[in-house]
N, C-alpha and C. Protein backbone atom coordinates (compact mmCIF):
# COMPACT_ATOMS: atom_id res chain seq x y z
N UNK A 1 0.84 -1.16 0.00
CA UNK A 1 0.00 0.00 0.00
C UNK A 1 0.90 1.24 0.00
N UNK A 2 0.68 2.62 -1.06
CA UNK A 2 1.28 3.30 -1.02
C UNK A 2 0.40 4.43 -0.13
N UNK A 3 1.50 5.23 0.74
CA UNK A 3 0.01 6.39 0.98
C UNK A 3 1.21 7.39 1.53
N UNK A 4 1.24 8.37 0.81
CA UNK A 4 1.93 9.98 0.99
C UNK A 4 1.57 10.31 2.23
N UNK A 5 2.63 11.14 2.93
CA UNK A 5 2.72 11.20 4.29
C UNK A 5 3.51 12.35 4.39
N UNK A 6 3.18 13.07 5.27
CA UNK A 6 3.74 14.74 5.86
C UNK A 6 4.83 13.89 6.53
N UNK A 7 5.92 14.24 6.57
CA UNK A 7 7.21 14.14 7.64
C UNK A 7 7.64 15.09 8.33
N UNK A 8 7.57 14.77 10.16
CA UNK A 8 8.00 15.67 10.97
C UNK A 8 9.43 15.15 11.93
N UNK A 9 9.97 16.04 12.54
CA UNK A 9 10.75 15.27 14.05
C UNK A 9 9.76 15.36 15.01
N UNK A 10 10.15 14.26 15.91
CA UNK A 10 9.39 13.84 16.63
C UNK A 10 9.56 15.36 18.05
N UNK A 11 10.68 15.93 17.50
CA UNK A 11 10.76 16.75 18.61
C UNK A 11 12.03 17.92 18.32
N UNK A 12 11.81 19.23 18.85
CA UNK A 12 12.69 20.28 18.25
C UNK A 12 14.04 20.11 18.02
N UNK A 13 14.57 19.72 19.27
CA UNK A 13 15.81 18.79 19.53
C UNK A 13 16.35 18.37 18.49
N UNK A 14 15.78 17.25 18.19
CA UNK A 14 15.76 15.62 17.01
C UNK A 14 15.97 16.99 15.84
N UNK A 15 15.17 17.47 15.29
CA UNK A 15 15.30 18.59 14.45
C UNK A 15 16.90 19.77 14.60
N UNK A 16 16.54 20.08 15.64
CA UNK A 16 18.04 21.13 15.76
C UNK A 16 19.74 19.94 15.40
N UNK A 17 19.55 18.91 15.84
CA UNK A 17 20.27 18.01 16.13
C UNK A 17 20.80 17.31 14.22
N UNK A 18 19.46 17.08 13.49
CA UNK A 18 19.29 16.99 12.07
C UNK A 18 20.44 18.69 11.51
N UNK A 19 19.52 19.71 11.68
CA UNK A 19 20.17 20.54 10.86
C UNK A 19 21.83 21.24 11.27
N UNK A 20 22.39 20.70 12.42
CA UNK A 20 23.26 20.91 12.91
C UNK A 20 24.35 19.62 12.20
N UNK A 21 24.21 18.58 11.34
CA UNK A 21 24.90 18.43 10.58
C UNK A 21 25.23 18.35 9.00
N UNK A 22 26.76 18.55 8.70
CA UNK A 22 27.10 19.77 7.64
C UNK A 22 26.27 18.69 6.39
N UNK A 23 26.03 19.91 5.96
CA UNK A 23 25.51 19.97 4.07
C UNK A 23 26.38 18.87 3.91
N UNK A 24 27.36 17.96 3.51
CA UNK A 24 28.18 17.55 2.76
C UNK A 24 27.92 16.04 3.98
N UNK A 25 27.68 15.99 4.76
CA UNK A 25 27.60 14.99 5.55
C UNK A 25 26.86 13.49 5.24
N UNK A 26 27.03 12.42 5.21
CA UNK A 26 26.62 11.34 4.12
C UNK A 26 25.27 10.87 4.98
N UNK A 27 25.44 10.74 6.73
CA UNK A 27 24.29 10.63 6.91
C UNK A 27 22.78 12.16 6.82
N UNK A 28 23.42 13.24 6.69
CA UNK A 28 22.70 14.18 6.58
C UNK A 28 21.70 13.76 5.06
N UNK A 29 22.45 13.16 4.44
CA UNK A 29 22.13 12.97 2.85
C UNK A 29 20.80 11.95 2.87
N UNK A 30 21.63 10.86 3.68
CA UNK A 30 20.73 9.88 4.39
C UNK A 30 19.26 10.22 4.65
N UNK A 31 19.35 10.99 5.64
CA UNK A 31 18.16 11.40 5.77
C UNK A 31 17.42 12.22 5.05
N UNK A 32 17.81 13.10 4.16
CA UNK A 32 17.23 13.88 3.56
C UNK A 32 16.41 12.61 2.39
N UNK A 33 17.32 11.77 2.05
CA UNK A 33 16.31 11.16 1.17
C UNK A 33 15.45 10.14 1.55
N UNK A 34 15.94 9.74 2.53
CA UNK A 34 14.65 9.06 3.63
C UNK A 34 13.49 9.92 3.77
N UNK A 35 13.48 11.35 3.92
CA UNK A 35 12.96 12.29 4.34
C UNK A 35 11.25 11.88 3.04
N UNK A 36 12.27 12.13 1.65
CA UNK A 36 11.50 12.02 0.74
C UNK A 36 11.04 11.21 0.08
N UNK A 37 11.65 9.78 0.57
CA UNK A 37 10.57 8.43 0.35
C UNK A 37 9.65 8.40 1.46
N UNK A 38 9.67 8.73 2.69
CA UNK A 38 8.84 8.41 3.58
C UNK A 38 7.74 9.77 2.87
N UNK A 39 7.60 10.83 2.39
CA UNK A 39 6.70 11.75 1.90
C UNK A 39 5.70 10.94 0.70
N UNK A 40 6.87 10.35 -0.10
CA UNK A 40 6.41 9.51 -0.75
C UNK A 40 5.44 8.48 -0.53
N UNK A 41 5.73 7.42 0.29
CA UNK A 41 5.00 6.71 0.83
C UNK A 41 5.78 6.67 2.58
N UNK A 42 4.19 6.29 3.46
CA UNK A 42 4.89 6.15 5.16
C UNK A 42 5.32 4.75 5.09
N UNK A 43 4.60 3.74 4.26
CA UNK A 43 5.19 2.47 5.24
C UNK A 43 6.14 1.83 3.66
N UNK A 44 7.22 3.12 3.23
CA UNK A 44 7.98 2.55 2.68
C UNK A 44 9.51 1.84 3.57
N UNK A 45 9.46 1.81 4.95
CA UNK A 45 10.04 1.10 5.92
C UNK A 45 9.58 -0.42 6.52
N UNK A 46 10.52 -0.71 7.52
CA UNK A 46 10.07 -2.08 7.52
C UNK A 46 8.95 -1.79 9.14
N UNK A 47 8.11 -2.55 9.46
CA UNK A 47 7.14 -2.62 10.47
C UNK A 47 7.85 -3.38 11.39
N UNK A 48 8.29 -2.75 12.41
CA UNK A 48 8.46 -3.39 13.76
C UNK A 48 7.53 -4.20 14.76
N UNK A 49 7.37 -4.81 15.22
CA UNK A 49 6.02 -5.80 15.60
C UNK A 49 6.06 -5.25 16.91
N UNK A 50 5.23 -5.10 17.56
CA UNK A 50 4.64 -4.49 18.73
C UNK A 50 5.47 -5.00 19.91
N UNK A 51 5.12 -5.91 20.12
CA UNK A 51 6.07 -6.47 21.10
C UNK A 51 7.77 -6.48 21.22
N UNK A 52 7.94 -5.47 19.98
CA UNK A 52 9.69 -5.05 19.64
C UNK A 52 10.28 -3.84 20.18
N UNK A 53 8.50 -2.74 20.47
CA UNK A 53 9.08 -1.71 20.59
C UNK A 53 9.59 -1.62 22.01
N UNK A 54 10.66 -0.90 22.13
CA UNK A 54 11.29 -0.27 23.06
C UNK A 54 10.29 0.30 24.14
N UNK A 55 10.66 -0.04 25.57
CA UNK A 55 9.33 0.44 26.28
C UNK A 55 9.83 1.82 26.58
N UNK A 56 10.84 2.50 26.56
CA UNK A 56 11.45 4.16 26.27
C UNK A 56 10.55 4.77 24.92
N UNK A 57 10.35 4.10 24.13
CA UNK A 57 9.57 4.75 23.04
C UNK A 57 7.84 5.17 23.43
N UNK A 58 7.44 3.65 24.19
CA UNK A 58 6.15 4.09 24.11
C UNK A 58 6.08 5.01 25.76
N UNK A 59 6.86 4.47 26.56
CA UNK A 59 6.91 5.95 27.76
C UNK A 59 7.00 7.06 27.43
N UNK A 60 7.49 7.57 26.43
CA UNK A 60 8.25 8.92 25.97
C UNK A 60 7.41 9.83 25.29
N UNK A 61 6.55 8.98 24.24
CA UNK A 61 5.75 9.25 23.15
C UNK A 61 4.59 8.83 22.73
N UNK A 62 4.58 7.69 23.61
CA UNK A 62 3.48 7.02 23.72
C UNK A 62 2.64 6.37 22.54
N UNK A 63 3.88 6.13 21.36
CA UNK A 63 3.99 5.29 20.48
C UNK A 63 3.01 4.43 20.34
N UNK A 64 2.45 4.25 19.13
CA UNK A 64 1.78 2.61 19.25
C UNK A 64 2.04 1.75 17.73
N UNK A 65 2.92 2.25 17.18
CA UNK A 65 3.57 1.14 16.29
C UNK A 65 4.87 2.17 15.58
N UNK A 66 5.66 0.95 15.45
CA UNK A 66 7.02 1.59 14.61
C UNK A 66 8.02 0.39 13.39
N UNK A 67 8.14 2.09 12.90
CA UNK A 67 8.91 1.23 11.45
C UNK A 67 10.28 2.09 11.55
N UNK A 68 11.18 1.09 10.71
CA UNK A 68 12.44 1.27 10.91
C UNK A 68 13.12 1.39 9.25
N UNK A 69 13.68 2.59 8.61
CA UNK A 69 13.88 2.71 7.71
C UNK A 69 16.06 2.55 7.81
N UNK A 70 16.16 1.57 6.90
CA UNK A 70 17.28 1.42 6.48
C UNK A 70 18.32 2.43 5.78
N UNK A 71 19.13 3.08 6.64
CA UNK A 71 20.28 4.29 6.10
C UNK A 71 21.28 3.54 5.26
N UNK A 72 22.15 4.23 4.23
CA UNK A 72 23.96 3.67 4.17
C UNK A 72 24.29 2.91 5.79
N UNK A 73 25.18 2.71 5.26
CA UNK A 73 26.92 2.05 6.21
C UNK A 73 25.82 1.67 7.66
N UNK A 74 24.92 0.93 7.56
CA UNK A 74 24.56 0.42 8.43
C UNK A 74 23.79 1.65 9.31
N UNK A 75 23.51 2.60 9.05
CA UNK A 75 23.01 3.33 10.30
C UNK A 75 21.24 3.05 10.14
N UNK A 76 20.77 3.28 10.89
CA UNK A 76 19.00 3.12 10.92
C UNK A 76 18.20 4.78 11.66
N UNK A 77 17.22 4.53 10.78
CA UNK A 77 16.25 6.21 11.42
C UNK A 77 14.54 5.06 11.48
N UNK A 78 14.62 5.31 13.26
CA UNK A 78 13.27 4.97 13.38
C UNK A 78 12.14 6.10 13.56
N UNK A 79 10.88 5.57 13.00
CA UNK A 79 9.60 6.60 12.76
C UNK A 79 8.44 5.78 12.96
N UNK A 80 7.48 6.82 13.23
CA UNK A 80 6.20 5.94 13.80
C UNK A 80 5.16 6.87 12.78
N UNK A 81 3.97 6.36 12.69
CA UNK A 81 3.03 6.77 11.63
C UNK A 81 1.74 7.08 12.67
N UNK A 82 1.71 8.22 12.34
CA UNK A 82 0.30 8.97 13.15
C UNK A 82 -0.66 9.54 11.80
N UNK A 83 -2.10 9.39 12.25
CA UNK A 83 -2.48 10.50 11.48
C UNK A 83 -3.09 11.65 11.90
N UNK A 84 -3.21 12.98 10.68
CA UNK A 84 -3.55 14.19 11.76
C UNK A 84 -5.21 14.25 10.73
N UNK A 85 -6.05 14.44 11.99
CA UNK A 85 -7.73 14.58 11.86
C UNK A 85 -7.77 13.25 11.12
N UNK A 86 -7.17 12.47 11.31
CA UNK A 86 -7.69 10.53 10.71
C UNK A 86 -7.69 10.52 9.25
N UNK A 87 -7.35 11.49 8.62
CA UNK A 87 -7.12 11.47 7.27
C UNK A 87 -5.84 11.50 6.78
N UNK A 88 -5.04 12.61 7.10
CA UNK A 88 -3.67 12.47 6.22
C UNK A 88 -3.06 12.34 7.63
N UNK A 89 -1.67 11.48 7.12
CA UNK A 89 -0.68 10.42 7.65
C UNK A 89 0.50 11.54 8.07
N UNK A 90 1.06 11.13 9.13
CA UNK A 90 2.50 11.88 9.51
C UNK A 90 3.30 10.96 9.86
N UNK A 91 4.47 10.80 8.97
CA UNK A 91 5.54 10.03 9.87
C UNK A 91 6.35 11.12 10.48
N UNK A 92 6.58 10.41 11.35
CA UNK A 92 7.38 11.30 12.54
C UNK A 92 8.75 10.65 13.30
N UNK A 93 9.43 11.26 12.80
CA UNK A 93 10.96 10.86 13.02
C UNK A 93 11.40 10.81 14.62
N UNK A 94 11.93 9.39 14.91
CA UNK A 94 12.22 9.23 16.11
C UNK A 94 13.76 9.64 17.20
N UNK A 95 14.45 8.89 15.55
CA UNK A 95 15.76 8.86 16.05
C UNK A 95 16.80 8.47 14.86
N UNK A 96 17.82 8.62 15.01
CA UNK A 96 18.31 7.39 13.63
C UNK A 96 19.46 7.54 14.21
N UNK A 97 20.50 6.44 14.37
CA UNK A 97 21.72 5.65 15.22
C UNK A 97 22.29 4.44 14.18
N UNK A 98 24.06 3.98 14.59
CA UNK A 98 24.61 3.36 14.33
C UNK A 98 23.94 1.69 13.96
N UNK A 99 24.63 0.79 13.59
CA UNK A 99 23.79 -0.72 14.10
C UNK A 99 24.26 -0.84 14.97
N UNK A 100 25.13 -0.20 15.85
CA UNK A 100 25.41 -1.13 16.93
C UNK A 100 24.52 -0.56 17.86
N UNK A 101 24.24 0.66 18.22
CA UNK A 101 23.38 1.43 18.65
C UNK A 101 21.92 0.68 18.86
N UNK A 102 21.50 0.31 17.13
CA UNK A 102 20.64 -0.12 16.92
C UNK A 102 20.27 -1.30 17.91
N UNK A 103 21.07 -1.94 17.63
CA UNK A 103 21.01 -3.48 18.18
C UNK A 103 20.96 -3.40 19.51
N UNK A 104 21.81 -2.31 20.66
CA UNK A 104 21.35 -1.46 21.90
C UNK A 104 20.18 -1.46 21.89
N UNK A 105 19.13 -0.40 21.78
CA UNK A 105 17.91 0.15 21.65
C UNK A 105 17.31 -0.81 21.44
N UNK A 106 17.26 -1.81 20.53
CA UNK A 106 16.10 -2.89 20.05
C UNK A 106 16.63 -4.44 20.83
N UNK A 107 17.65 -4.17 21.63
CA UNK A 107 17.85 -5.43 22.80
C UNK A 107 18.38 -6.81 21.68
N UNK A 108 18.73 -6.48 20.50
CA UNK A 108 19.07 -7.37 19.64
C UNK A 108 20.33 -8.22 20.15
């Protein structure tokens, strides 16, 4: 299923933290075009199964499902799919970290 989706950070931070690295930066790149497949479509990521998520995610944000989009050189940007007034879709950017990181966070 394809379905176009507004993309936000999940939080000013996550955002200040994004534009605070340089233009030329490979994961900056990363995300920028993550940015614009997830606009493209939200669940062009993979679906994390409920019982995967991090209980920091749903304390924090109070999450109720997450997908995990694949960067270069191993890094990962997780996002969760909300919608705003039940019609159009927001993915909303969580975080995005190393694999080893990854594998931290998701208890792998």
């Amino acid at each position: 299923m394809i379905k176009a989706s507004k993309v936000v950070f999940i939080s000013e931070d996550l955002e200040k933290s994004f534009n605070q690295l340089p233009e030329d930066d490979f994961l900056r790149k990363s995300i920028i075009h993550a940015i614009k497949n997830l606009r493209e479509n939200a669940f062009y990521g993979v679906h994390v199964p409920k019982r995967l998520i991090p209980r920091e995610y749903i304390q924090k944000w109070g999450i109720k499902n997450l997908w995990k989009y694949d960067l270069p050189k191993g890094w990962r940007l997780m996002y969760t799919i909300t919608a705003d007034n039940e019609v159009d879709l927001i993915s909303a950017i969580l975080e995005w970290f190393d694999h080893k990181e990854y594998e931290r966070r998701m208890k792998y």
